[in-house]
Protein backbone atom coordinates (compact mmCIF):
# COMPACT_ATOMS: atom_id res chain seq x y z
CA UNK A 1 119.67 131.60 62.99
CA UNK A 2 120.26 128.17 64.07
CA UNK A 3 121.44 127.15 67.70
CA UNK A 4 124.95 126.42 67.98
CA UNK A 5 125.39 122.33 68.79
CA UNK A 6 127.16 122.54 71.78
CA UNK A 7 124.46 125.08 73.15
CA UNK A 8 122.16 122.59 72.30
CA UNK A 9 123.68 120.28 73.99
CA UNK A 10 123.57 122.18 77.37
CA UNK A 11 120.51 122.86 77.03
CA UNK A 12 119.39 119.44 76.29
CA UNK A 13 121.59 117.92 79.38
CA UNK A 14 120.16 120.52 81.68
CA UNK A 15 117.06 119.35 80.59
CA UNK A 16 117.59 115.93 81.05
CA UNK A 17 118.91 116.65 84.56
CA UNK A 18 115.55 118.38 85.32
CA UNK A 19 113.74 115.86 84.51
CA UNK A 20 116.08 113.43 86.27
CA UNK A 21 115.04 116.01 89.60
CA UNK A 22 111.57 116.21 88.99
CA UNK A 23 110.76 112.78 88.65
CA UNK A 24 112.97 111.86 91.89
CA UNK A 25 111.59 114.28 93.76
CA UNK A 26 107.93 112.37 92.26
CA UNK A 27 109.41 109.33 93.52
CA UNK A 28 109.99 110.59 96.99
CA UNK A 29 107.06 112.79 97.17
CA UNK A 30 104.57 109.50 96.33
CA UNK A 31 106.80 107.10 98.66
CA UNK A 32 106.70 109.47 101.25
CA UNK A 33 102.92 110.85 101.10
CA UNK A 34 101.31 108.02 99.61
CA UNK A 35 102.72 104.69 99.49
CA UNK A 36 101.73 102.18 102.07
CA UNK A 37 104.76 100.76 104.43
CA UNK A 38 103.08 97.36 104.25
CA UNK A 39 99.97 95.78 103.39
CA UNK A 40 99.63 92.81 105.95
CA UNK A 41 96.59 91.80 107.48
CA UNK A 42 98.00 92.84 110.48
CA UNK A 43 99.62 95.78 112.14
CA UNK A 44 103.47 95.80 112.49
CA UNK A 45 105.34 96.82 115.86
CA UNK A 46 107.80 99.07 115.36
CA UNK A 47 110.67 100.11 118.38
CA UNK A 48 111.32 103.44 118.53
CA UNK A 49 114.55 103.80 121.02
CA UNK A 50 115.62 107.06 122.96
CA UNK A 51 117.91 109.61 121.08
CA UNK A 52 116.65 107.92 117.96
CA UNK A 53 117.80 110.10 114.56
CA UNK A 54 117.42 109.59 110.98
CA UNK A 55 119.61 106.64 110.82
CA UNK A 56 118.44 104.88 113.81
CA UNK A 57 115.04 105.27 113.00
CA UNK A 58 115.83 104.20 109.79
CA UNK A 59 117.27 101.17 111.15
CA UNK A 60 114.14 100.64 113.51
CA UNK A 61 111.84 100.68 110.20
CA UNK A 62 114.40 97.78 108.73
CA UNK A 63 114.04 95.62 111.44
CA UNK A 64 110.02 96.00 111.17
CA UNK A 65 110.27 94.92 107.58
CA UNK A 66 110.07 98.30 105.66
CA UNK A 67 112.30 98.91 103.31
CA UNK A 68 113.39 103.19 103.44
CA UNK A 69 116.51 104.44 102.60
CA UNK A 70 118.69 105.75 105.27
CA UNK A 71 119.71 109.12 103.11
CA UNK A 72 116.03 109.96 101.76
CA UNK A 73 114.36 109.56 105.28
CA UNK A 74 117.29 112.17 106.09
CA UNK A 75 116.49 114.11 103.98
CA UNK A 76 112.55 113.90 104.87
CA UNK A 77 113.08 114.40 108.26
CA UNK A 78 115.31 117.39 107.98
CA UNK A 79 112.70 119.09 105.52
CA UNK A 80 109.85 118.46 107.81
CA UNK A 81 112.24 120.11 110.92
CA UNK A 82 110.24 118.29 113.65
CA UNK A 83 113.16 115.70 114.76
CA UNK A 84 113.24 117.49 117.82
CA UNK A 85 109.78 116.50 118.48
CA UNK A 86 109.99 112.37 118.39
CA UNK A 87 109.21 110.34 121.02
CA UNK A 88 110.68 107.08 121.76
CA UNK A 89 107.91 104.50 121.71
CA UNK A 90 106.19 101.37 120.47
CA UNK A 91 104.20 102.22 117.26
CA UNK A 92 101.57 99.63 115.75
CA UNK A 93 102.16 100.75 112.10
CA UNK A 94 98.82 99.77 110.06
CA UNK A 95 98.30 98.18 107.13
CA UNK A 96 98.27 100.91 103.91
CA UNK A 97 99.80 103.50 106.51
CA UNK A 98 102.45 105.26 104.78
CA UNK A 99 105.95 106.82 105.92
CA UNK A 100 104.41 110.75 106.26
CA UNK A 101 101.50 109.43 108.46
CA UNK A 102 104.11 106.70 110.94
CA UNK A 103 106.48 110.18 111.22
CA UNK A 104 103.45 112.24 112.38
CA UNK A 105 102.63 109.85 114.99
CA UNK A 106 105.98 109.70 116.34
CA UNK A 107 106.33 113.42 116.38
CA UNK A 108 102.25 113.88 118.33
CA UNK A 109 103.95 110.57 120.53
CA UNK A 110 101.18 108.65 119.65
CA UNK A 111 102.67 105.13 120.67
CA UNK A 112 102.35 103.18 123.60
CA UNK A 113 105.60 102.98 126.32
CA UNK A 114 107.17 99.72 127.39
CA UNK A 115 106.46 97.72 129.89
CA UNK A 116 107.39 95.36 132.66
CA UNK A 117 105.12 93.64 134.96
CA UNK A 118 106.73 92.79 138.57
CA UNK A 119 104.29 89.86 139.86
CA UNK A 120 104.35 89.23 143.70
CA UNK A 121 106.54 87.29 145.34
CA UNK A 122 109.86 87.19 143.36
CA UNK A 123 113.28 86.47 144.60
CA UNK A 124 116.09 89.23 143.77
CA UNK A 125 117.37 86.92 141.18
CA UNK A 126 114.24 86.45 139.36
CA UNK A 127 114.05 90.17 139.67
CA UNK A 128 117.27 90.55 137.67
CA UNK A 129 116.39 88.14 135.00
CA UNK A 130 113.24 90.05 134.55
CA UNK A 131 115.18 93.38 134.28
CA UNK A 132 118.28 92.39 132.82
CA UNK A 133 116.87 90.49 129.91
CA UNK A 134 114.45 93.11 128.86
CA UNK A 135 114.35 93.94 125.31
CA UNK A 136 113.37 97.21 125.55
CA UNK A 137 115.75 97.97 128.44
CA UNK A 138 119.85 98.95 128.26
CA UNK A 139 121.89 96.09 129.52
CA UNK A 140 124.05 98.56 131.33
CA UNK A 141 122.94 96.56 134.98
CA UNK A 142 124.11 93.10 133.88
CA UNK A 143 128.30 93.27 135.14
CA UNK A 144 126.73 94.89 138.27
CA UNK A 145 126.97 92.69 140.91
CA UNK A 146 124.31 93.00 144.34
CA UNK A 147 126.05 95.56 146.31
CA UNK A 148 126.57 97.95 143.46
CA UNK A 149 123.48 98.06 142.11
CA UNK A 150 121.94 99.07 145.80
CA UNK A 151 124.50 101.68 146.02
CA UNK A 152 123.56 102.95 142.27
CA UNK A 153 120.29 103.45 142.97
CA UNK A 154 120.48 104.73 146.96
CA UNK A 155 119.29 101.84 148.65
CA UNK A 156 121.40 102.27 151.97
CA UNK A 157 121.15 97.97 152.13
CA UNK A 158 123.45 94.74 151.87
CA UNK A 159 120.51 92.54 150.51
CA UNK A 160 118.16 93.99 147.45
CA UNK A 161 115.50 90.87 148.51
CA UNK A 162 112.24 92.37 149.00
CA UNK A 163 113.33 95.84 148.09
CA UNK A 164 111.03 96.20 144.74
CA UNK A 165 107.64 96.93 145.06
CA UNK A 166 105.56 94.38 142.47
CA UNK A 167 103.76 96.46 140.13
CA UNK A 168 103.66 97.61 136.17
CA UNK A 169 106.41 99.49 135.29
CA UNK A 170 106.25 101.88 132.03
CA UNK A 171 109.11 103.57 130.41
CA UNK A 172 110.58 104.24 126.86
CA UNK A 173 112.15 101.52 124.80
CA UNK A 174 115.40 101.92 125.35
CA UNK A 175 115.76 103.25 128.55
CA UNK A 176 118.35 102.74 131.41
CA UNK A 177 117.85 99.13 133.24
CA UNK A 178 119.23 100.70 136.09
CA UNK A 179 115.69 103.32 136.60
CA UNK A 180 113.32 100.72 136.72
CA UNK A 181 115.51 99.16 139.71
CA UNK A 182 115.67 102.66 141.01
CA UNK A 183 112.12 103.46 140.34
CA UNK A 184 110.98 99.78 141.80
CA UNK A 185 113.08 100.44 144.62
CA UNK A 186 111.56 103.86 145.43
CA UNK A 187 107.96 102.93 144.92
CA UNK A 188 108.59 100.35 147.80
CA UNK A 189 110.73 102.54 150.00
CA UNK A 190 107.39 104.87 149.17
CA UNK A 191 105.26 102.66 150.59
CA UNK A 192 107.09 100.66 153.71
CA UNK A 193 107.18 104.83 155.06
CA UNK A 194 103.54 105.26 154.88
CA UNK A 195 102.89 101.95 156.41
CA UNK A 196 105.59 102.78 158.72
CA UNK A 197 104.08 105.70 159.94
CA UNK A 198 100.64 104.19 160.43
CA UNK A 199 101.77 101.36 162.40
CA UNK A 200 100.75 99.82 165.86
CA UNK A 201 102.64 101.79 168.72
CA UNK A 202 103.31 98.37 170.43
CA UNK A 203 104.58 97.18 166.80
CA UNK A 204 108.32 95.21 168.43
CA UNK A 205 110.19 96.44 164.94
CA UNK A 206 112.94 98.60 165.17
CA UNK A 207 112.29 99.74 161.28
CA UNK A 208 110.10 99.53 158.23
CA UNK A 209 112.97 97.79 156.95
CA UNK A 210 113.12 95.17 159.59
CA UNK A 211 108.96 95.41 158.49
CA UNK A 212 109.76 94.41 155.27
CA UNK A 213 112.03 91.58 155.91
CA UNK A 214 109.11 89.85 158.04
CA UNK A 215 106.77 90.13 155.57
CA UNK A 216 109.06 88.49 153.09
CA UNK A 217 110.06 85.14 155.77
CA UNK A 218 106.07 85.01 156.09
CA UNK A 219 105.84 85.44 152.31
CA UNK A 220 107.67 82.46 151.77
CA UNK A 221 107.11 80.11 154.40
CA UNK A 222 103.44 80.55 153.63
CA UNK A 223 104.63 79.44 150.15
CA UNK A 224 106.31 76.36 151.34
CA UNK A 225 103.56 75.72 153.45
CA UNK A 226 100.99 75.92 150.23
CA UNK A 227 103.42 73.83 148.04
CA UNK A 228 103.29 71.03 151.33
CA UNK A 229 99.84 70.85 151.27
């Protein structure tokens, strides 16, 4: 008994459509498991930012040059069931490293924070510029002006000059602008207590605050005096 034609038909399409499935779900499989991102000569930085899901880290692997589509990384990410697990970090992607391996690095957090280096001697303003312009940091400081960002981050003072302590700062790329201040700020507040409490008993300072304004008029007008000589 032959097959009737229009069963054949179905049967043909639903083949067809298998093999359609099967050979997308091939594509996929090899892009995702065994393809390499790039092949440079060099590794690649790519900026993974806080709250990051399949769409912004799709965008993040755009701006580093690979080429992934938004809706099959979705669909990768929500079959491997780790999003919950990413970290927001810098990630040197190698050369030949391929999408499964740079997705199990950012789910172990295997990349390196940002950073921002606070050298010595800096006025408030170049503070700001240093802070403010970031690219790793939120710009959500900038339309602050001096007394509200003191009072943002608890810093019971009119003037913010002298009030962040110099050092290397490390957070995740895309965090607040407005922690770093607050963590600056504290690690100096930190410090000015323990140096307040070891001080000289004849020491004629009414605060480690008034402390830390002294050191800062030396500070500088040993600076002018260096830059006279």
């Amino acid at each position: 008994m032959t097959m009737p034609r229009f069963i054949r038909r179905a049967v043909l399409a639903a083949l067809t459509v298998i093999a359609f499935g099967a050979g997308f779900v091939s594509s996929v499989l090899y892009q995702y498991r065994l393809a390499p991102l790039h092949q440079d000569s060099k590794p690649r930085r790519l900026v993974i930012t806080l709250g990051s899901g399949p769409a912004a880290i799709a965008l993040a692997l755009d701006r580093a040059g690979f080429n992934v589509s938004p809706n099959r990384l979705g669909m990768i990410i929500k079959l491997r069931g780790d999003a919950s697990r990413y970290r927001a970090a810098l990630y040197d992607v190698m050369p030949g490293q391929s999408l499964k391996s740079v997705l199990d690095a950012i789910a172990r957090g295997e990349g390196q924070p940002a950073l921002l280096r606070m050298v010595e001697g800096l006025s408030f303003r170049q503070v700001r510029e240093l802070i403010d312009n970031h690219p790793h940091l939120s710009a959500d400081t900038r339309a602050m002006d001096e007394s509200t960002l003191l009072s943002r981050i608890g810093a019971p003072f009119s003037s913010a000059e002298g009030l962040f302590l110099p050092d290397t700062y490390h957070f995740a790329p895309g965090s607040s602008a407005l922690s770093v201040y607050r963590d600056a700020w504290r690690a100096m507040d930190r410090l000015l207590q323990k140096e307040w409490a070891n001080r000289s008993a004849n020491l004629p300072l009414e605060s480690a605050y008034h402390a830390l304004i002294l050191a800062s008029i030396i500070e500088k007008e040993t600076g002018r005096a260096e830059d006279r000589a």
